[in-house]
Structure formats: structure tokens, C-alpha cells
N, C-alpha and C. Protein backbone atom coordinates (compact mmCIF):
# COMPACT_ATOMS: atom_id res chain seq x y z
N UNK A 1 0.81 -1.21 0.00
CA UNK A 1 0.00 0.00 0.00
C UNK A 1 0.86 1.27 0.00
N UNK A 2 1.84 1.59 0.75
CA UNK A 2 2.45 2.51 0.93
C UNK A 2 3.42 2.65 -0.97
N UNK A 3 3.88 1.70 -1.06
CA UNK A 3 4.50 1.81 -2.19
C UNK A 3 3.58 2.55 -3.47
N UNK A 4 2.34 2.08 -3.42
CA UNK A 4 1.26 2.63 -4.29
C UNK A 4 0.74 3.89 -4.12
N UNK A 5 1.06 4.42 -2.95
CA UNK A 5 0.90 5.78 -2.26
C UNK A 5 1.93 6.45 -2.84
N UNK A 6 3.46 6.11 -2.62
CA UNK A 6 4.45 6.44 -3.27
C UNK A 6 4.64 7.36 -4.71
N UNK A 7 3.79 6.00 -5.97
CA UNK A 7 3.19 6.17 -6.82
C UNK A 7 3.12 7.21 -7.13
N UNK A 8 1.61 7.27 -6.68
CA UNK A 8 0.78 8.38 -6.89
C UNK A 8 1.02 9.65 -6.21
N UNK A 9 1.74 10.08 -5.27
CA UNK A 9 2.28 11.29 -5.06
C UNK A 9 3.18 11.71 -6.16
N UNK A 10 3.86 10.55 -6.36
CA UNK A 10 4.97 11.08 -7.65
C UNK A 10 4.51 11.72 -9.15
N UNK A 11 2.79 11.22 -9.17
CA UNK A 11 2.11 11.24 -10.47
C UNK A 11 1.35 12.60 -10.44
N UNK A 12 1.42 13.46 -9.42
CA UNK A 12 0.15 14.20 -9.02
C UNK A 12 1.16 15.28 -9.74
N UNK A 13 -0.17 15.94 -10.19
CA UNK A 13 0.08 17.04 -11.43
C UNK A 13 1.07 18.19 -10.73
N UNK A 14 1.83 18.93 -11.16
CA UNK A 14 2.81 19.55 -10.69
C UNK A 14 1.99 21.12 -10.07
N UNK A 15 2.88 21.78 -9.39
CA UNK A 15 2.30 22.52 -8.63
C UNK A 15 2.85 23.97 -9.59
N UNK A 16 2.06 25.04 -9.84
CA UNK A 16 2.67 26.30 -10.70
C UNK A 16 3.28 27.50 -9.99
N UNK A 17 2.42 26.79 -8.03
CA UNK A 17 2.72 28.07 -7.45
C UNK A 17 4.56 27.38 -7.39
N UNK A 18 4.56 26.62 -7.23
CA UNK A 18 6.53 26.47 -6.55
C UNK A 18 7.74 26.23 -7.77
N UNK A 19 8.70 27.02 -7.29
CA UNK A 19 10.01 26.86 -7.46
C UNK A 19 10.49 25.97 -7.90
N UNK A 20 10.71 25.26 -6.70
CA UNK A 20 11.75 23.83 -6.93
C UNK A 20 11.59 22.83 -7.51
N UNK A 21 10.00 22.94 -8.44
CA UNK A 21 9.99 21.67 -9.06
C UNK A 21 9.55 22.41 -10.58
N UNK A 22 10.72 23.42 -10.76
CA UNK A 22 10.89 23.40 -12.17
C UNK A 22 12.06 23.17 -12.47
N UNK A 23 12.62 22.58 -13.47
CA UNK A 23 13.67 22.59 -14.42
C UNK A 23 14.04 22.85 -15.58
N UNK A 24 15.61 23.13 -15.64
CA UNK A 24 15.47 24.11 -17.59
C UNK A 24 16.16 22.22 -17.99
N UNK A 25 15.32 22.23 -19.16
CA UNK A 25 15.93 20.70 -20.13
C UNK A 25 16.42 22.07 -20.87
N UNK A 26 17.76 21.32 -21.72
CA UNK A 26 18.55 21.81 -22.30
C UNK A 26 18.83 20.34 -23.94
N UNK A 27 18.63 20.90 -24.96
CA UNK A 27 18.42 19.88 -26.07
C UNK A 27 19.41 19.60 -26.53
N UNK A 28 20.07 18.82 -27.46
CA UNK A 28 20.73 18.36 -27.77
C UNK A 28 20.40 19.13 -29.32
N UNK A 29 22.07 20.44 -29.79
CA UNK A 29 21.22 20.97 -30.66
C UNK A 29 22.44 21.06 -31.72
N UNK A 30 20.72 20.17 -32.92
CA UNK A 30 22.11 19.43 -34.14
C UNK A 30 20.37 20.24 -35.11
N UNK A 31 21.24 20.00 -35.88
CA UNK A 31 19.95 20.53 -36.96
C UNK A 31 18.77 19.45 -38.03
N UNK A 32 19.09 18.84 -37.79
CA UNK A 32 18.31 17.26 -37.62
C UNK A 32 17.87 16.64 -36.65
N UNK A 33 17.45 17.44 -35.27
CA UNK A 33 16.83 17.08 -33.72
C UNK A 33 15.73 18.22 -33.72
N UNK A 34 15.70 19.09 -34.58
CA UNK A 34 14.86 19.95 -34.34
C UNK A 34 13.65 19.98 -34.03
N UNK A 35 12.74 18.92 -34.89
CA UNK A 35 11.36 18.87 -34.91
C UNK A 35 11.39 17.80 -34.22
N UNK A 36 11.77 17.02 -33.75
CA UNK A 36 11.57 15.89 -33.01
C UNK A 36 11.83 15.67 -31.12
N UNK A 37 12.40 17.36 -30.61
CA UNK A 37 12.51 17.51 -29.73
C UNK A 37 10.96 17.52 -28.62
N UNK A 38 10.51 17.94 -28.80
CA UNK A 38 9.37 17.71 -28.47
C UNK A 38 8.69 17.26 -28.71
N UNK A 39 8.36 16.21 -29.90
CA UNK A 39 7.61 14.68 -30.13
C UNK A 39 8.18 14.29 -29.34
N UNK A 40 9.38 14.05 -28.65
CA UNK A 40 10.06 12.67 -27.97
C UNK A 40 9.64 13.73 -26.29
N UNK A 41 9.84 14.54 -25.91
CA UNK A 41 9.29 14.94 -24.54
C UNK A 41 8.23 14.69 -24.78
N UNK A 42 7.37 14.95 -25.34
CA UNK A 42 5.92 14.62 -24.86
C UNK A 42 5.42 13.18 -24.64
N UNK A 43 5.80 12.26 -25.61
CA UNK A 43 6.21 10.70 -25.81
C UNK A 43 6.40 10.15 -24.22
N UNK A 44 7.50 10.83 -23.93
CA UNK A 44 8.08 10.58 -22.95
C UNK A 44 7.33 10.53 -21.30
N UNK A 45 6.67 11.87 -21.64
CA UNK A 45 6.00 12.65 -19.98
C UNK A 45 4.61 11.89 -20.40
N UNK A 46 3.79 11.35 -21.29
CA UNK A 46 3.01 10.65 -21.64
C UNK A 46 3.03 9.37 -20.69
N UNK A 47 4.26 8.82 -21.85
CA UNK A 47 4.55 7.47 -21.18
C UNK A 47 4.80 7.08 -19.19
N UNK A 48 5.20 8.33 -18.51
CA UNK A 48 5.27 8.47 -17.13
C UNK A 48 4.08 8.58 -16.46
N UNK A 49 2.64 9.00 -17.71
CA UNK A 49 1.41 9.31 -16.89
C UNK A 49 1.12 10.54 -16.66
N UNK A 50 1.96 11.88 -17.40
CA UNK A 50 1.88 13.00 -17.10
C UNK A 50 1.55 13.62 -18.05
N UNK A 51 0.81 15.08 -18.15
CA UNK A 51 0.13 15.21 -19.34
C UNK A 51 1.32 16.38 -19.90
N UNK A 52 1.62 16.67 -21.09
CA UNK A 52 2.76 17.56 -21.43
C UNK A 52 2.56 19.21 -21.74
N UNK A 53 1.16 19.30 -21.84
CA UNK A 53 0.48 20.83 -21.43
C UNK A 53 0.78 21.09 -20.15
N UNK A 54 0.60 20.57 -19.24
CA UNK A 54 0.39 20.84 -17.89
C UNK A 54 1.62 21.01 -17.52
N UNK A 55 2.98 20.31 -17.99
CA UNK A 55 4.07 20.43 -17.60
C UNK A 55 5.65 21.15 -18.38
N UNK A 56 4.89 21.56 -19.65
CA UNK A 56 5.61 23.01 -20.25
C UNK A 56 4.80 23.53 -21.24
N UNK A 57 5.13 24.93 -20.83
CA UNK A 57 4.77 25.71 -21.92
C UNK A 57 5.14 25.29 -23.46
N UNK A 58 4.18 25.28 -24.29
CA UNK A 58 4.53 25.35 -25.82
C UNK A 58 5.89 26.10 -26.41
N UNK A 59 6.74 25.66 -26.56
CA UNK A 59 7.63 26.71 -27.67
C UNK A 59 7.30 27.42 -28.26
N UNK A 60 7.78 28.99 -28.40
CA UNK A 60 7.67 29.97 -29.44
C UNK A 60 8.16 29.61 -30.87
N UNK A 61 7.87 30.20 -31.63
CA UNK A 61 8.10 29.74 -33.02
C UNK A 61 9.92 29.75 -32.72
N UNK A 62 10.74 30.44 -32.24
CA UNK A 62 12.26 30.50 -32.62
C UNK A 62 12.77 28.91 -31.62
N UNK A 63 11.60 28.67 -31.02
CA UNK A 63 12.26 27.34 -30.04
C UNK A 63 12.03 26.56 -30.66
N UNK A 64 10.38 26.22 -31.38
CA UNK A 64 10.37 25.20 -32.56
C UNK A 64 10.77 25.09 -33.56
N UNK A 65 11.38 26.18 -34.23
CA UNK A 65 12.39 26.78 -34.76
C UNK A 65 14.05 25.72 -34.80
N UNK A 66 14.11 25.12 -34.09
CA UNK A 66 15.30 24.61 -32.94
C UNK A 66 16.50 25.80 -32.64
N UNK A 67 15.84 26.86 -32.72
CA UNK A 67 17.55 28.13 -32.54
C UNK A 67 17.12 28.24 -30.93
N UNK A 68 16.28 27.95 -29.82
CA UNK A 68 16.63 27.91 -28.77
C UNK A 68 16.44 26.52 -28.03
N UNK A 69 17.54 25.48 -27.71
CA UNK A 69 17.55 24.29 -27.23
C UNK A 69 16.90 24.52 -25.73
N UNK A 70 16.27 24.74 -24.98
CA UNK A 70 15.90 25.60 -23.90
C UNK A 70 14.68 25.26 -23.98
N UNK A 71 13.76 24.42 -22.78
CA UNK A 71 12.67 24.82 -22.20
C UNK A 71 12.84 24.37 -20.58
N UNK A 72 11.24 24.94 -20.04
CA UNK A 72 11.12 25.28 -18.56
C UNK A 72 10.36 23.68 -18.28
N UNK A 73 10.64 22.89 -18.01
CA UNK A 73 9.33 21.47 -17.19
C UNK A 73 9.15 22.31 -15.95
N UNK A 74 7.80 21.38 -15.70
CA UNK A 74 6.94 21.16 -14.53
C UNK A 74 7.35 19.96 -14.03
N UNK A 75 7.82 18.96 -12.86
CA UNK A 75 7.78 18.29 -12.77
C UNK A 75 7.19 17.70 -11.57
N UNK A 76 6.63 17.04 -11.00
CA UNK A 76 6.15 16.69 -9.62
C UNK A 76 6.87 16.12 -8.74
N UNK A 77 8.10 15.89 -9.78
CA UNK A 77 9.07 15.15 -8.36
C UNK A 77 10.57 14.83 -9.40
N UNK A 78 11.63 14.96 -8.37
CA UNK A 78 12.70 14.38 -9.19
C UNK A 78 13.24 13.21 -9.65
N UNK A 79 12.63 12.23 -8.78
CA UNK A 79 12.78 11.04 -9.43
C UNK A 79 11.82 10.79 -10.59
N UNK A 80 10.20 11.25 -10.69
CA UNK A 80 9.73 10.93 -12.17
C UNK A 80 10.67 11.99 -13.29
N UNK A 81 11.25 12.65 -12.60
CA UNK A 81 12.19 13.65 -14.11
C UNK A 81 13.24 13.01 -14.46
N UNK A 82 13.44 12.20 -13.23
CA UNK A 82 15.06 11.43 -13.66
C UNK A 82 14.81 10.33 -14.57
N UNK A 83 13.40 9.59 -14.45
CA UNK A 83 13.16 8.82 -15.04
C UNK A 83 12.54 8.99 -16.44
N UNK A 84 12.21 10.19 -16.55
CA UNK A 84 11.70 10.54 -18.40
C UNK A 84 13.13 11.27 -18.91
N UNK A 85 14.07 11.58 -17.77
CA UNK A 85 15.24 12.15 -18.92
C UNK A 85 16.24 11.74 -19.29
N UNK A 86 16.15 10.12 -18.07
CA UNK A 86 17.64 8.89 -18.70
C UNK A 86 16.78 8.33 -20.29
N UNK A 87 15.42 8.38 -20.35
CA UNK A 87 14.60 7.82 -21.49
C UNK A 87 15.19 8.73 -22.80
N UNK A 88 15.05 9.54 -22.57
CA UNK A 88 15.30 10.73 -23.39
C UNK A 88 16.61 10.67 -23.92
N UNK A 89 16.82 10.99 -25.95
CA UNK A 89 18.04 10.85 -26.54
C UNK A 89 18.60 12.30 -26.58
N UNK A 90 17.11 13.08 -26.53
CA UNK A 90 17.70 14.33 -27.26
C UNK A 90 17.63 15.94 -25.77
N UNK A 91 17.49 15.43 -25.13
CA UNK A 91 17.79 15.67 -23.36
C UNK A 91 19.37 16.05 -23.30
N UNK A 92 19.60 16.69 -23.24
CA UNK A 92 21.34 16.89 -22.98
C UNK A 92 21.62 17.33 -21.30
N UNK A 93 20.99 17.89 -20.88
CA UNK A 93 21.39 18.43 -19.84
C UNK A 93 19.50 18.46 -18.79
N UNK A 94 19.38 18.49 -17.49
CA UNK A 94 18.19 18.69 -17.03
C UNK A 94 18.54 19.46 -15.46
N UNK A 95 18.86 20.63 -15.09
CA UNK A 95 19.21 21.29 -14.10
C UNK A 95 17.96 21.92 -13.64
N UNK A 96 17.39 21.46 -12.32
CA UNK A 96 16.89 22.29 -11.21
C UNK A 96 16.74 23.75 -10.95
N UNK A 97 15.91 24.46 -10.83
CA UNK A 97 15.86 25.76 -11.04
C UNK A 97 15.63 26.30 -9.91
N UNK A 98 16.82 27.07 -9.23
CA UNK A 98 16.47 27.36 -7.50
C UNK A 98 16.10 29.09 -7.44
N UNK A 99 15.96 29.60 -8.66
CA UNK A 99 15.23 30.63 -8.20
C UNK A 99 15.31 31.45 -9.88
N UNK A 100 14.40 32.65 -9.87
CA UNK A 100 14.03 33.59 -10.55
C UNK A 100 14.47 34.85 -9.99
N UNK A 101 14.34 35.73 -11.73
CA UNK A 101 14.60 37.21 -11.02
C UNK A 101 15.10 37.70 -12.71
N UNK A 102 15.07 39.03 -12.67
CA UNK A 102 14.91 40.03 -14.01
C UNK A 102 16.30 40.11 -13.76
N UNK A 103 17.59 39.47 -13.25
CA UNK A 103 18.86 40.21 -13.59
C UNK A 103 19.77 39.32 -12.23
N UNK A 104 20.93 39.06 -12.48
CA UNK A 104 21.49 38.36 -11.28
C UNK A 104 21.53 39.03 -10.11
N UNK A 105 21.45 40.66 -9.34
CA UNK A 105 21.39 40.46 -8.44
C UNK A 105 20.28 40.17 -7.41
């Protein structure tokens, strides 16, 4: 039971008010990954049970574009992120986002 509890905390839709459970994915950027960067995330956050609206914003045309390898996830937990981004070919990088702000200081 507890394990199934486990689960399903891990599955529960991500939260918009918090911080710490966003991350920047960073793509793997070749010019033949372009359009397929986000068929394979969504594939992916699908396959985990998670819906891929809910957990990033759409790309602007210059991101689908592939000239910015760069988006923001939602995720509900770090182990379901760890587990859709070892899946993931075109995932290069997936860093934790510990805060916001219009300028470094």
C-alpha cells in the first residue's frame, strides 16, 4: 500500500505556485533534432502518466524553430524527471531551477 501511495504522489500534477519543481531541459542541438525535440518529450511525460500541457509551456516559433535548445518542465518530483530524462536521446542536460529574477542580483 504505501508503495502505491508512493506512486501516486509522484504522479500528481505539478504545482505552478513552486520553485523547486521546475527545471530548464537543455536539447541536444544538431539541426536534424529539431522537430523531433518535443515529439520525444511529450512521448516521454506521456509514457510516465503525465500530461505535457500541464508540464511546459509550448515553444515559441524561434524554439520550434530549434535556434533555442531551452525549455522550462513542470515536474512533480525528481525522481519521475530522472526517469523521463535517462529515457530521453535528445535531453542533454536537465538542471533544477532554484530561483528567478529580471537580472542576477
Amino acid at each position: 500500500r504505501a508503495k502505491q501511495q508512493q506512486r501516486e504522489a509522484a504522479r500528481a500534477p505539478p504545482r505552478d505556485d513552486a520553485v523547486a519543481d521546475r527545471y530548464l531541459l537543455r536539447f541536444v542541438l544538431e539541426a536534424h533534432t529539431d522537430r523531433f525535440r518535443y515529439l520525444e518529450l511529450d512521448a516521454l511525460l506521456r509514457s510516465a502518466g503525465l500530461d505535457p500541457a500541464s508540464c511546459y509551456d509550448r515553444p515559441s516559433a524561434a524554439a520550434a524553430a530549434g535556434e533555442e535548445p531551452y525549455v522550462v518542465l513542470r515536474a512533480p518530483s525528481p525522481r519521475l524527471l530522472r526517469d523521463v530524462v535517462t529515457r530521453a536521446i535528445l535531453v542533454r542536460d536537465a538542471l533544477e531551477i532554484w530561483g528567478v529574477g529580471a537580472d542576477h542580483s
